[in-house]
N, C-alpha and C. Protein backbone atom coordinates (compact mmCIF):
# COMPACT_ATOMS: atom_id res chain seq x y z
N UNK A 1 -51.51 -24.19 -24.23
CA UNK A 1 -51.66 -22.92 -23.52
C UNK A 1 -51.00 -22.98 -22.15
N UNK A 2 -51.15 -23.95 -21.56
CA UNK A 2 -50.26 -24.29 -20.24
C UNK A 2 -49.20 -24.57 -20.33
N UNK A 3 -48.54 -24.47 -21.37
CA UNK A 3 -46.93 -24.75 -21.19
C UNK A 3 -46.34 -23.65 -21.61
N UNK A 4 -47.45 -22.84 -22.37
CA UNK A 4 -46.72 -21.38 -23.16
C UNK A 4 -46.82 -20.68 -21.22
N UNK A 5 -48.06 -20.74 -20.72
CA UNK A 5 -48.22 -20.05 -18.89
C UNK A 5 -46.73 -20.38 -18.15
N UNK A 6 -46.56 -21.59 -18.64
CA UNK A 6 -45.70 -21.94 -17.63
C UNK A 6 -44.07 -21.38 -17.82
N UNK A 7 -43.48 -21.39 -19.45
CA UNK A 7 -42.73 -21.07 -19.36
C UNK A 7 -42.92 -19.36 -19.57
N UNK A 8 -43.52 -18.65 -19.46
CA UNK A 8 -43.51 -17.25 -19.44
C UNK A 8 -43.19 -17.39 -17.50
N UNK A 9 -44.18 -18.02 -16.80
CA UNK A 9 -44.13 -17.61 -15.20
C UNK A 9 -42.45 -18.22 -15.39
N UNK A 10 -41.58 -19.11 -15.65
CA UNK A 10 -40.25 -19.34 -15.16
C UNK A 10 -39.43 -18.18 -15.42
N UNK A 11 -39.85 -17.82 -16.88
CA UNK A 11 -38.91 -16.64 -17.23
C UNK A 11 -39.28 -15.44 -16.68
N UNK A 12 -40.41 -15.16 -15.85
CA UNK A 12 -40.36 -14.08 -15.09
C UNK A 12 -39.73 -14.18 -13.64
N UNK A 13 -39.71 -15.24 -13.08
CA UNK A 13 -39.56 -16.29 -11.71
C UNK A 13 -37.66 -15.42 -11.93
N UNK A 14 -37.59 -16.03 -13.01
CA UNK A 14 -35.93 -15.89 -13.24
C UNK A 14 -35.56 -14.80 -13.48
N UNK A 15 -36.23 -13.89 -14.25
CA UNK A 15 -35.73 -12.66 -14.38
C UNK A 15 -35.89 -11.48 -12.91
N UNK A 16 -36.57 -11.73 -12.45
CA UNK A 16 -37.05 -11.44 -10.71
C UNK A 16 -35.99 -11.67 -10.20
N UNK A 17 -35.08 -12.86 -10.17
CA UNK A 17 -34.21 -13.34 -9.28
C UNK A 17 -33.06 -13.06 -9.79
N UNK A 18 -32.88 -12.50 -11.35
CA UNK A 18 -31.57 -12.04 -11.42
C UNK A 18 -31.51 -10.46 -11.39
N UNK A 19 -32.66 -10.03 -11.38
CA UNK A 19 -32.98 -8.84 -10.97
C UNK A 19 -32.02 -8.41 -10.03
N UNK A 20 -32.90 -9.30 -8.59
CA UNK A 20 -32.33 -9.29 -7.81
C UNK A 20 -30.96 -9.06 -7.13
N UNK A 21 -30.55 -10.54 -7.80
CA UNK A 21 -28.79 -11.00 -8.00
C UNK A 21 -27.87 -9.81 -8.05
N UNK A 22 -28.25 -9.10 -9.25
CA UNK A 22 -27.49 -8.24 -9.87
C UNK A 22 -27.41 -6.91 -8.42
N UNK A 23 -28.76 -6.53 -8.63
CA UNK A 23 -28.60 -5.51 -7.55
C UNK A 23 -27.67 -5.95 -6.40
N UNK A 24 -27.99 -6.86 -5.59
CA UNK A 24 -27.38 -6.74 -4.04
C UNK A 24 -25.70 -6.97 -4.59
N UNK A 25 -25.43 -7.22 -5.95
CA UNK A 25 -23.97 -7.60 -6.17
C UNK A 25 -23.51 -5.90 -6.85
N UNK A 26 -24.62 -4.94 -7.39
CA UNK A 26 -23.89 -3.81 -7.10
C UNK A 26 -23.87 -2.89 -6.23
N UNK A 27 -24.55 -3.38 -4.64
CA UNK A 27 -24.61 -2.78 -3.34
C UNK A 27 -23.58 -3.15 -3.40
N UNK A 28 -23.08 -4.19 -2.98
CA UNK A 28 -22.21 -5.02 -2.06
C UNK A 28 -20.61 -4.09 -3.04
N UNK A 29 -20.75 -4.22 -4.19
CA UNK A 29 -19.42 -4.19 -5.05
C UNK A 29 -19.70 -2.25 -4.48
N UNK A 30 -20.23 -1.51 -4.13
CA UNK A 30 -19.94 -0.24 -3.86
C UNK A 30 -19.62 -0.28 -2.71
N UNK A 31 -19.86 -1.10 -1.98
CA UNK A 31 -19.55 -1.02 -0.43
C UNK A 31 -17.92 -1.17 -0.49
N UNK A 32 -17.84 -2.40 -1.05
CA UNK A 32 -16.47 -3.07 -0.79
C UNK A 32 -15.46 -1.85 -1.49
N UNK A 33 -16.19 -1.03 -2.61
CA UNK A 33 -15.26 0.01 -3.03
C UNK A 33 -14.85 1.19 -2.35
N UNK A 34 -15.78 1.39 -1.99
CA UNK A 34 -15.84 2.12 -0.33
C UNK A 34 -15.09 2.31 0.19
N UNK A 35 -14.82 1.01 1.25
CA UNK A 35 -14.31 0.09 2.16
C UNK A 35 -12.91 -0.09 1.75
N UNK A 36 -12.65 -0.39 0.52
CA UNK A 36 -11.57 -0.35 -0.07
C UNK A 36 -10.78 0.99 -0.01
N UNK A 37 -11.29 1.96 -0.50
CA UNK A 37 -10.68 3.23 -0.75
C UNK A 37 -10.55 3.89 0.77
N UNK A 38 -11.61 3.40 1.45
CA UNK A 38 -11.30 3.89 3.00
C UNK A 38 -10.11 3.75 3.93
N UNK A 39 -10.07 2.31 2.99
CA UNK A 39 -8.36 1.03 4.06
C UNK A 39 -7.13 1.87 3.35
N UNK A 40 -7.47 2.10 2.16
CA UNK A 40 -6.02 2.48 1.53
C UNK A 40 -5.80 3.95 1.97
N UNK A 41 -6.59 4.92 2.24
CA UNK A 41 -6.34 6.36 3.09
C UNK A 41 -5.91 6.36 4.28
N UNK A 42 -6.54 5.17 5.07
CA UNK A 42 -6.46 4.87 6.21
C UNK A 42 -4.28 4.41 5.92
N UNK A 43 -4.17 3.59 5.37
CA UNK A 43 -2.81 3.16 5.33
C UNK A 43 -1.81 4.21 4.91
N UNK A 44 -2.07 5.25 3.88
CA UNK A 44 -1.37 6.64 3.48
C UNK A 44 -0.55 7.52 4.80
N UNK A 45 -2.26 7.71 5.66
CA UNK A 45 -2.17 8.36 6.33
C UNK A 45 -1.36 7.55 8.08
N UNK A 46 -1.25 6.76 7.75
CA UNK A 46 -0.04 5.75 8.83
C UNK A 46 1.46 5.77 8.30
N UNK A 47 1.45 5.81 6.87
CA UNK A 47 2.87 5.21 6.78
C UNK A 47 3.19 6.83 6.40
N UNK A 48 2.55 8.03 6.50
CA UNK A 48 2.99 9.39 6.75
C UNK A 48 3.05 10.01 7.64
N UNK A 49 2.56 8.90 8.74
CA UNK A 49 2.73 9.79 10.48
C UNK A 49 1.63 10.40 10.85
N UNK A 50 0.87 10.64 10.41
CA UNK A 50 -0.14 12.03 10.47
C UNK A 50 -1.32 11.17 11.12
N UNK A 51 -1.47 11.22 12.41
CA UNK A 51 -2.31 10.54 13.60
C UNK A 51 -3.75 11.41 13.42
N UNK A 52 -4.79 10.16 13.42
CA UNK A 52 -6.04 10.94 13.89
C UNK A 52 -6.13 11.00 14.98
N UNK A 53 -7.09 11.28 15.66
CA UNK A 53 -7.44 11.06 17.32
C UNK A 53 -8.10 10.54 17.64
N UNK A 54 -7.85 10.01 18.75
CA UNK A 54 -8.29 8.66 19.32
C UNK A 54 -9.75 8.39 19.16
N UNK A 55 -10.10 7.37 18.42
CA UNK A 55 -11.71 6.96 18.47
C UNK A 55 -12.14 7.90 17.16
N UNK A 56 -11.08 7.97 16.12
CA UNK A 56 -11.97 8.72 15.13
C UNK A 56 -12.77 8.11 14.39
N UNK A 57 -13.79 8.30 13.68
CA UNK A 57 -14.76 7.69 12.62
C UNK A 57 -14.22 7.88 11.35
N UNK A 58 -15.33 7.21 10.83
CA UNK A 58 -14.27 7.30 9.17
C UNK A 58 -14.71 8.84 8.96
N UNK A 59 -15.89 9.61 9.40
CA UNK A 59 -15.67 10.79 8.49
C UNK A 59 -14.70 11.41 8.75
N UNK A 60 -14.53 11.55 10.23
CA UNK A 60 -12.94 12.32 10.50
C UNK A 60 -11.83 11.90 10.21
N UNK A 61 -11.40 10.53 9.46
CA UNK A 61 -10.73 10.54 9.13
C UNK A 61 -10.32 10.50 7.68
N UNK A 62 -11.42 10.51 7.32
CA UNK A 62 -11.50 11.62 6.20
C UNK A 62 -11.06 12.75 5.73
N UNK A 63 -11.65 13.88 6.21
CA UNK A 63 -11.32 14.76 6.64
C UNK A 63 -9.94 15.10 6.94
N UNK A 64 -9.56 14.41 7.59
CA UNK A 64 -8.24 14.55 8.10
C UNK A 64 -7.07 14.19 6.68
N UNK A 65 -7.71 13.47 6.31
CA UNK A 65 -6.92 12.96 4.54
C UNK A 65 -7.14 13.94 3.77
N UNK A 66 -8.02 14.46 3.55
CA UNK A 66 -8.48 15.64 2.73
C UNK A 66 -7.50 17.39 3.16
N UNK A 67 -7.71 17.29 3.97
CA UNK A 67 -6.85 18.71 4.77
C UNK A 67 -4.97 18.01 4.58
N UNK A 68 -4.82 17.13 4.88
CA UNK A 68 -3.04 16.70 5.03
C UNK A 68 -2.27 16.43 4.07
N UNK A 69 -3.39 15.81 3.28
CA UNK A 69 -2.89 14.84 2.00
C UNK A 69 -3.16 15.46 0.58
N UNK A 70 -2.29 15.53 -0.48
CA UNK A 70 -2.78 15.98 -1.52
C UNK A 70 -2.04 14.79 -2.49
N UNK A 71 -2.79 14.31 -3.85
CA UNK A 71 -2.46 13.24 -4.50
C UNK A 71 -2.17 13.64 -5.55
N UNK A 72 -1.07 13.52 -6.31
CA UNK A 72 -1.04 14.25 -7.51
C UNK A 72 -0.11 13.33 -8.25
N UNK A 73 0.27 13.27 -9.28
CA UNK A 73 1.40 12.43 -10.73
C UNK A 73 2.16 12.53 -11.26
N UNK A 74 3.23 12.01 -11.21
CA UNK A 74 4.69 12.32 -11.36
C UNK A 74 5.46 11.14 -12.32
N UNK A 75 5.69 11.26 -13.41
CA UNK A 75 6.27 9.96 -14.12
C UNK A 75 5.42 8.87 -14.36
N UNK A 76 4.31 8.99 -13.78
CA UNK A 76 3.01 8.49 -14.65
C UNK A 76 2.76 7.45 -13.17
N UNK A 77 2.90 7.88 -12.05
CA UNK A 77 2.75 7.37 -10.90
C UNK A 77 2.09 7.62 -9.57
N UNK A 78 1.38 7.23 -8.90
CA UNK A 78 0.51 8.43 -7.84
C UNK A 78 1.19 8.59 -6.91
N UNK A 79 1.50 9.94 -6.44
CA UNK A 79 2.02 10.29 -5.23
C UNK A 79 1.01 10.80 -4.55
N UNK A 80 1.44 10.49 -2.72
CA UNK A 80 0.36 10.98 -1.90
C UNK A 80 1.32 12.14 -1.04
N UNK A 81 1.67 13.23 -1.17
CA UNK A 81 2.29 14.43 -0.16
C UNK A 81 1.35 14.60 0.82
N UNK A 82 2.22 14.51 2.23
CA UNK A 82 1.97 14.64 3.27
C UNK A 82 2.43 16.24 3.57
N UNK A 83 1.27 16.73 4.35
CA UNK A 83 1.64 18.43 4.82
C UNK A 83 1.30 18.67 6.73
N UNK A 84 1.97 19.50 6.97
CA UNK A 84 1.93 19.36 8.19
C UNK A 84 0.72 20.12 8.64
N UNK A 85 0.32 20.67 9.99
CA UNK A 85 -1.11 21.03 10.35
C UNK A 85 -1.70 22.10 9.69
N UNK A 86 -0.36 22.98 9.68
CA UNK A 86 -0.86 24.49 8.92
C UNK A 86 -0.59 24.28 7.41
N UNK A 87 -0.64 23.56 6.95
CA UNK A 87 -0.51 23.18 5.25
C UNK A 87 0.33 24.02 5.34
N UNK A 88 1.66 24.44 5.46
CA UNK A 88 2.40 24.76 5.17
C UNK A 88 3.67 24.29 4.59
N UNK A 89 4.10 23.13 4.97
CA UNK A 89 5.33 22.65 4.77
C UNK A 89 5.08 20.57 4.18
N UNK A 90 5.74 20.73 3.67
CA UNK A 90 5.87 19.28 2.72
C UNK A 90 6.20 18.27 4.29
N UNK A 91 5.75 17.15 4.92
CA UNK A 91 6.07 16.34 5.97
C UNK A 91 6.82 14.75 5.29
N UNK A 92 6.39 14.50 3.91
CA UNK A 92 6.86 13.22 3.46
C UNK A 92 5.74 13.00 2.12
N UNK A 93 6.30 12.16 1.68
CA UNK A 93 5.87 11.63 0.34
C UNK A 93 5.43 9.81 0.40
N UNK A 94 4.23 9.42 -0.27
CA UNK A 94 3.72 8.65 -0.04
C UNK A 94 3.70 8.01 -1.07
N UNK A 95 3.98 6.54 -1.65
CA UNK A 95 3.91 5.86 -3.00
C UNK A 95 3.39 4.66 -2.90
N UNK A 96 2.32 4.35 -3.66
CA UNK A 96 1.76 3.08 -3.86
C UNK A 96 3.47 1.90 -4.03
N UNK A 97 3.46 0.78 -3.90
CA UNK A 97 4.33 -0.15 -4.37
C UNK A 97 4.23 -1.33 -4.55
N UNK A 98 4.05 -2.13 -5.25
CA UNK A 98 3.71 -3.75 -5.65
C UNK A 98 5.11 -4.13 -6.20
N UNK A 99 4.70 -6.13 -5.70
CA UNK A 99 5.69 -6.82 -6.49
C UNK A 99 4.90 -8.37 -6.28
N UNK A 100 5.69 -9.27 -7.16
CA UNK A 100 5.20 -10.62 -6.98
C UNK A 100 5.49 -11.44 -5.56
N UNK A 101 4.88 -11.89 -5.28
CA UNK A 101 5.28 -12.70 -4.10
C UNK A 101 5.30 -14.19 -4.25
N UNK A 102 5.02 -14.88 -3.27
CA UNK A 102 5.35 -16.12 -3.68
C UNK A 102 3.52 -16.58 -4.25
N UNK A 103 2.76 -16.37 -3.69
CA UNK A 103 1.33 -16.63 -4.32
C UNK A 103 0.40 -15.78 -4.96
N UNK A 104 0.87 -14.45 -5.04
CA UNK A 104 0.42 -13.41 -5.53
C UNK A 104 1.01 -12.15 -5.81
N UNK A 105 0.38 -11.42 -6.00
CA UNK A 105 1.25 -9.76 -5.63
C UNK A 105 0.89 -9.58 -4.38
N UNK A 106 1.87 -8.78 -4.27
CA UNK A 106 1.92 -8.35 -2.90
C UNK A 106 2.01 -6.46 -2.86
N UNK A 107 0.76 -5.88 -2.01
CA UNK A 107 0.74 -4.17 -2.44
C UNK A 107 1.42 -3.81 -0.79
N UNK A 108 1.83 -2.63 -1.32
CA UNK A 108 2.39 -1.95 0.02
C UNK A 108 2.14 -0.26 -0.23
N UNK A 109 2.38 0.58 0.84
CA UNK A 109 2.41 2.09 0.82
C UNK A 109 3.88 2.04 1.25
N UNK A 110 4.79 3.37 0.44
CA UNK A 110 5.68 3.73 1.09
C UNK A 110 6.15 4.74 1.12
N UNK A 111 6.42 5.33 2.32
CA UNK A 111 6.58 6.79 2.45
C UNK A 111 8.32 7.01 2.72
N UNK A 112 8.60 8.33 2.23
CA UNK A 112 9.96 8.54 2.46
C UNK A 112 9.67 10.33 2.59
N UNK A 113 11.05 10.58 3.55
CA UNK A 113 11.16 12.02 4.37
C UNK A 113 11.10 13.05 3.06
N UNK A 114 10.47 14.79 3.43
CA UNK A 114 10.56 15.43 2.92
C UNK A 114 11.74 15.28 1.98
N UNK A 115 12.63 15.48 2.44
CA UNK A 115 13.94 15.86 1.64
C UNK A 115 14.36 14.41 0.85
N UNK A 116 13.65 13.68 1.10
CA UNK A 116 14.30 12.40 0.07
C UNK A 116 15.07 11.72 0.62
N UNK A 117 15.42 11.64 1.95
CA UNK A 117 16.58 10.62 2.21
C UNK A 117 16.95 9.45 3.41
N UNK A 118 15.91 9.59 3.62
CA UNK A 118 15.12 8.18 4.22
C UNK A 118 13.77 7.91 4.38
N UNK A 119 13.78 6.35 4.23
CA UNK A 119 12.00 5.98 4.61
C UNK A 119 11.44 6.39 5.89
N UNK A 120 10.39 6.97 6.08
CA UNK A 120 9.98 7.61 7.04
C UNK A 120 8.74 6.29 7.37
N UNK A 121 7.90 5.78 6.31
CA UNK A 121 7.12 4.67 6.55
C UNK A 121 7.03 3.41 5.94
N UNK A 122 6.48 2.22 6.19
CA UNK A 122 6.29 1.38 5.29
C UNK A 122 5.20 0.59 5.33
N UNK A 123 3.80 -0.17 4.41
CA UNK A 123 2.93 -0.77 5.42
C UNK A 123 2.57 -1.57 4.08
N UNK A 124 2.48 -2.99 4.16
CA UNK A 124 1.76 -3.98 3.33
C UNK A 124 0.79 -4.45 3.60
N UNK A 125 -0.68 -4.00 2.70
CA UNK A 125 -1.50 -4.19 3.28
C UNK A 125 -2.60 -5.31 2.59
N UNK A 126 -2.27 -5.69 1.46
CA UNK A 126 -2.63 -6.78 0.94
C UNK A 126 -1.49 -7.78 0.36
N UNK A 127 -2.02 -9.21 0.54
CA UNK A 127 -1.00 -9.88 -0.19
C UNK A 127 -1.68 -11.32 0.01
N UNK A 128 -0.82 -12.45 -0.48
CA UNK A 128 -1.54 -13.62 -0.29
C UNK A 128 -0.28 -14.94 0.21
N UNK A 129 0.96 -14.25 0.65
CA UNK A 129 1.95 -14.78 1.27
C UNK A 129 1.54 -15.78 2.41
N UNK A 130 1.91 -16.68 3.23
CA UNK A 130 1.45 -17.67 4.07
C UNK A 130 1.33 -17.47 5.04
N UNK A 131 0.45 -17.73 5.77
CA UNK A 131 0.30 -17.17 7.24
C UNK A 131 1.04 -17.66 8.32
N UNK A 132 1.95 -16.50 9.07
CA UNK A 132 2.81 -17.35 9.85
C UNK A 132 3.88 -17.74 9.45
N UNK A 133 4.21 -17.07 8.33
CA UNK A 133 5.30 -16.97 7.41
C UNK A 133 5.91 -16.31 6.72
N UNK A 134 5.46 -16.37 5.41
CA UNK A 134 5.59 -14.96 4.46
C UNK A 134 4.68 -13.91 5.24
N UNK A 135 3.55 -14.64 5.15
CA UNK A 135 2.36 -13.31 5.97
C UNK A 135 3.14 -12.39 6.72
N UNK A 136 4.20 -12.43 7.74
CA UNK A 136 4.66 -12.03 8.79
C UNK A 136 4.97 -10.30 7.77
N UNK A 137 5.43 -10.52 6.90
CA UNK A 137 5.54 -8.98 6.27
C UNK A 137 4.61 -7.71 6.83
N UNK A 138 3.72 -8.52 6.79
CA UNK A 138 2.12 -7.38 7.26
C UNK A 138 2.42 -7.28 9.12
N UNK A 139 3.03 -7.81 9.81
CA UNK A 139 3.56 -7.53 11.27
C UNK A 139 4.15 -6.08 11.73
N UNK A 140 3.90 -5.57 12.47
CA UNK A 140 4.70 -4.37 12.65
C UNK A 140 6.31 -4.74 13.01
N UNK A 141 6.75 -5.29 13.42
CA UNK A 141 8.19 -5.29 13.70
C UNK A 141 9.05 -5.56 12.34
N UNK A 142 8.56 -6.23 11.20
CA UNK A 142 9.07 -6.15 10.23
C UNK A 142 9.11 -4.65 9.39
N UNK A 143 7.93 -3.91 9.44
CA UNK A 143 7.81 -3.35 8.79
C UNK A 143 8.41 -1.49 9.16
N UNK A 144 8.24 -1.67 10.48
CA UNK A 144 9.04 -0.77 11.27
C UNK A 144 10.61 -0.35 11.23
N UNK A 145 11.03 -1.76 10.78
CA UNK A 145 12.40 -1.98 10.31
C UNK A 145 13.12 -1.36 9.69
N UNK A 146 11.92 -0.74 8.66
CA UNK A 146 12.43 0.08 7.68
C UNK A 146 12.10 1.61 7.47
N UNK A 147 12.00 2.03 8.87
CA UNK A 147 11.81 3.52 9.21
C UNK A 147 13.10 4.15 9.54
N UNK A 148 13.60 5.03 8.72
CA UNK A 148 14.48 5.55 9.10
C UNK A 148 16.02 5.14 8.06
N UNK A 149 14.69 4.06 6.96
CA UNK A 149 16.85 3.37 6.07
C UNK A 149 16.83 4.80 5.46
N UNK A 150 18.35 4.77 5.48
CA UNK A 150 18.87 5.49 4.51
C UNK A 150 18.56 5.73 2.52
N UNK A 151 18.16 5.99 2.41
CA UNK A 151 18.24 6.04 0.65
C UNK A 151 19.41 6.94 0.04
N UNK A 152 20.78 5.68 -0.14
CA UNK A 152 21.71 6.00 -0.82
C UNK A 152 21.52 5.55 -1.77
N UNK A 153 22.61 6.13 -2.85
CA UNK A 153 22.59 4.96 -4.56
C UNK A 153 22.83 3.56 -4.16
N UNK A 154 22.57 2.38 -4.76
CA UNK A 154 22.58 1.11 -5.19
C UNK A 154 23.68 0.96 -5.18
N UNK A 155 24.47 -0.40 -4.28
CA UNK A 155 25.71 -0.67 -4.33
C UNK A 155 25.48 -1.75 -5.76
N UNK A 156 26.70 -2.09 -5.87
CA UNK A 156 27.14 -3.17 -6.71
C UNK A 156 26.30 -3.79 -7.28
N UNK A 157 25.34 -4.56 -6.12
CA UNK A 157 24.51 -5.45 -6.63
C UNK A 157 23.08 -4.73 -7.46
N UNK A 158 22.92 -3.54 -7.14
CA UNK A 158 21.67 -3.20 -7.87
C UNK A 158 20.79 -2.68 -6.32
N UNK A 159 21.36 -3.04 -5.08
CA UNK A 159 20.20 -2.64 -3.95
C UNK A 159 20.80 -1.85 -3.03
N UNK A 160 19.74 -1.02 -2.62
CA UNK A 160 19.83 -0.36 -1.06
C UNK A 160 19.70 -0.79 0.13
N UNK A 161 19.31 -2.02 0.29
CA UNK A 161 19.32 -2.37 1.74
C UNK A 161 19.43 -3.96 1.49
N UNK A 162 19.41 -4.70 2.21
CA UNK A 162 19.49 -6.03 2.31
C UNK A 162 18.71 -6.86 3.24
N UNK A 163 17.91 -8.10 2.72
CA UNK A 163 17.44 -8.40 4.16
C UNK A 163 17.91 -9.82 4.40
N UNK A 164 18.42 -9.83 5.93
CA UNK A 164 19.62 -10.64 6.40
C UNK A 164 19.09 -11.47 7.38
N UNK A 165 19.27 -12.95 7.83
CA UNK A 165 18.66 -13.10 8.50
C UNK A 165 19.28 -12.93 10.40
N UNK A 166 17.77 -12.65 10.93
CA UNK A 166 18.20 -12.17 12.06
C UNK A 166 19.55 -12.26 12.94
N UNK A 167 20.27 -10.33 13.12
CA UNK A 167 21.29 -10.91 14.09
C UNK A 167 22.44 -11.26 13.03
N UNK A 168 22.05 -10.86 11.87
CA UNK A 168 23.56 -11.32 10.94
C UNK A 168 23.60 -9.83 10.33
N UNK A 169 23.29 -8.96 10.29
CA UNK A 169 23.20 -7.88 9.44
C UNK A 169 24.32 -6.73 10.22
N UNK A 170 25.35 -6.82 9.40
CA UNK A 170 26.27 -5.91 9.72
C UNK A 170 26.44 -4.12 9.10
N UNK A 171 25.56 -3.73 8.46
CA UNK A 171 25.80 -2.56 7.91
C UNK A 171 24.57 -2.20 8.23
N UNK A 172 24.45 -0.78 7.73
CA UNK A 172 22.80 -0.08 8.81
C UNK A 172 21.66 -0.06 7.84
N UNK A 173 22.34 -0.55 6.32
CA UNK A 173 21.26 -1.08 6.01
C UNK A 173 20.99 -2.81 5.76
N UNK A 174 21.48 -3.21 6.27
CA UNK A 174 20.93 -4.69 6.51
C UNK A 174 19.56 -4.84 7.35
N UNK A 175 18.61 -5.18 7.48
CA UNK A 175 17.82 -5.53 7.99
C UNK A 175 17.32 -6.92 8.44
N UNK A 176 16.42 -7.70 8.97
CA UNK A 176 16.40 -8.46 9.34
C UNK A 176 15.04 -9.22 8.81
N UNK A 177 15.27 -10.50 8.35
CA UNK A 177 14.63 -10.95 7.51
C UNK A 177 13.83 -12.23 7.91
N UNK A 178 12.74 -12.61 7.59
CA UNK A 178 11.11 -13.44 8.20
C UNK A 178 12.14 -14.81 8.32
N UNK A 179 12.24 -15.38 9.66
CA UNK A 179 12.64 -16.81 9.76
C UNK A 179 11.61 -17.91 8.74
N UNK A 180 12.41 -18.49 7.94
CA UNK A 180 11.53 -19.69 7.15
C UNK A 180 10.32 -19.41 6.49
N UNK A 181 10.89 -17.81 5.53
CA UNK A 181 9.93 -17.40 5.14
C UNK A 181 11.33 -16.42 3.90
N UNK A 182 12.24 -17.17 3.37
CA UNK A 182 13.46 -17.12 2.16
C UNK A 182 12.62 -16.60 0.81
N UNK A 183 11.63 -17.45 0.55
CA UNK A 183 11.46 -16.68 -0.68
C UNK A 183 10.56 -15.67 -0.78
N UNK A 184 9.45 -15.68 0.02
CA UNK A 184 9.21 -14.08 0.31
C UNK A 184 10.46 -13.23 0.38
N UNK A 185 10.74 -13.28 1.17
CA UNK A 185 12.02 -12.51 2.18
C UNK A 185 12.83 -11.81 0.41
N UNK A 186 13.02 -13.07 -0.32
CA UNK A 186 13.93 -12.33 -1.32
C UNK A 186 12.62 -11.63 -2.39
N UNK A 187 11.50 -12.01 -2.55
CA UNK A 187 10.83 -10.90 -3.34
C UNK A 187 10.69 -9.87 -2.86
N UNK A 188 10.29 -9.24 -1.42
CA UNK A 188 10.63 -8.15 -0.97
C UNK A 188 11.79 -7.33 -1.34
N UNK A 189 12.80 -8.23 -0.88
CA UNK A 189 13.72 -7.32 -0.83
C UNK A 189 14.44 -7.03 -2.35
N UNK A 190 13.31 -7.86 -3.49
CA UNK A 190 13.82 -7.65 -4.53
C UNK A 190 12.88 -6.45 -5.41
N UNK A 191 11.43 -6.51 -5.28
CA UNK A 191 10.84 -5.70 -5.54
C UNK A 191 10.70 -3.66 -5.28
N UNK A 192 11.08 -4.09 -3.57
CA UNK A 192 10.96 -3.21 -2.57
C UNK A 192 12.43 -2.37 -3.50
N UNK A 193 13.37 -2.77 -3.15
CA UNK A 193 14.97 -2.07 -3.95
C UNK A 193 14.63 -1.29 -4.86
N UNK A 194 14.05 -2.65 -6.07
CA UNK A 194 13.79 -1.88 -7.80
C UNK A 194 12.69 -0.43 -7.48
N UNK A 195 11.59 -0.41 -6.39
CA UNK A 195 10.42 1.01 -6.20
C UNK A 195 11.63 1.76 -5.59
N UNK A 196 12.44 1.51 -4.78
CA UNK A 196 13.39 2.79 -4.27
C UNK A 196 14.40 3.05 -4.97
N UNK A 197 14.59 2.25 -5.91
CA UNK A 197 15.82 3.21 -6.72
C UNK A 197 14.95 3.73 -8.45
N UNK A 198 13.89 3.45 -8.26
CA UNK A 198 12.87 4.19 -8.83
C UNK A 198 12.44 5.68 -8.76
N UNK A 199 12.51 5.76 -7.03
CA UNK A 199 12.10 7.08 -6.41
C UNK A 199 13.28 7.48 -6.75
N UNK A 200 14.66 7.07 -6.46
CA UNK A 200 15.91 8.37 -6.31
C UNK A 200 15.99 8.16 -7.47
N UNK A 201 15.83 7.86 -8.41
CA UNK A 201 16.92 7.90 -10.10
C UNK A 201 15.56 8.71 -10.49
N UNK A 202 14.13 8.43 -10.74
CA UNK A 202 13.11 8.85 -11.56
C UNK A 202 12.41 9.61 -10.96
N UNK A 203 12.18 9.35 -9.87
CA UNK A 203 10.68 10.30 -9.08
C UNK A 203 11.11 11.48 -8.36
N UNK A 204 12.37 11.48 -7.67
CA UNK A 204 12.27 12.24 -6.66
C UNK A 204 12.97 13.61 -7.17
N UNK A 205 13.58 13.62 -8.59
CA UNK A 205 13.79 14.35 -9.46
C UNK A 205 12.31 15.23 -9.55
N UNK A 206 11.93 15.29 -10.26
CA UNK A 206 10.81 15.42 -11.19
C UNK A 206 9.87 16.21 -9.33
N UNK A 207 9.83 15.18 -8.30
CA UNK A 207 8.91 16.01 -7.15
C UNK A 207 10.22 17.07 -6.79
N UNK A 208 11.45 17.50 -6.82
CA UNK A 208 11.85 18.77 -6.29
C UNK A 208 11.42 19.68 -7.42
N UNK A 209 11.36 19.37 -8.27
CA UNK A 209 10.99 20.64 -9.55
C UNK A 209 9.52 20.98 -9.28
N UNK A 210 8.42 19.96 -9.04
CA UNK A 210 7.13 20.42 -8.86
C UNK A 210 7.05 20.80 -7.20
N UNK A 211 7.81 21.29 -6.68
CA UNK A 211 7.34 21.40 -5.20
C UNK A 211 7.08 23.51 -5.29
């Protein structure tokens, strides 16, 4: 009779504690989803220009995503359109973008001008590249770099821009590329190419017809 007591009290002992377990792991997993979906609005709404004001909270900036931003699907892909204050006019277009990196994938947002013909933003906001190295991608001076390229067709090689290392880049789309940080440097600039000649050959078709 005392061993039937005893193992009923463990298996309640245990079921109590995974009770437990479970719950604070689906607090925590809603938070982080949250939190998650909060960072990635938060990044939309940067690499589209569209400033909150100073000291905003997340609801206002919320809000502010909700009124500017509209998300909609195009070629089986999410676009985020940026609108200006009076929802009137199209300000830029916003696209999720991934590629492999050297230890992981690597995600980015990237925005390009109303009319399609240059990047207006760019921002990588997860990845698992080296710190102080590859990491440097997630830096603003890298990523700034690429405000304003041009989006012409693909020369020769298959790309629109190039990344060169610093101080060697002779054409306006050369850019300048992470010192001792080569093989990042070429998945970027190999991934990043294949999403922009994505947008001009597939996407950006298909958004002048739905505008």
């Amino acid at each position: 009779m005392k061993h039937i007591r005893s193992v009923l009290y463990m298996f309640f002992i245990t079921l109590v504690f995974a009770a437990g377990v479970s719950g604070v792991k689906v607090l925590n997993q809603e938070r982080i989803t949250r939190n998650q979906e909060l960072k990635l609005r938060r990044v939309i709404l940067k690499v589209l220009d569209i400033k909150a004001p100073a000291g905003a909270d997340d609801s206002v900036m919320l809000k502010l995503f909700d009124k500017r931003v509209k998300s909609v699907t195009h070629q089986g892909r999410p676009v985020y359109v940026g609108y200006s204050k009076d929802g009137q006019s199209i300000t830029g277009y916003a696209i999720p973008v991934q590629g492999s990196g050297v230890w992981g994938t690597i995600y980015g947002m990237l925005a390009v001008g109303p009319k399609g013909k240059e990047v207006s933003g760019l921002a990588f906001y997860k990845h698992s590249e080296t710190p102080g190295l590859g990491g440097r991608i997630s830096e603003p001076w890298f990523q700034k770099q690429f405000k304003g390229l041009k989006l012409t067709r693909a020369g020769a090689d298959g790309k629109i821009f190039h990344l060169k290392p610093p101080g060697t880049g002779t054409g306006p789309n050369d850019l300048d590329a992470i010192t001792g940080a080569s093989l990042t440097t070429a998945a970027v600039e190999n991934f990043l190419n294949k999403e922009l000649n994505f947008f001009l050959t597939k996407l950006w078709g298909t958004l002048k017809e739905g505008k």
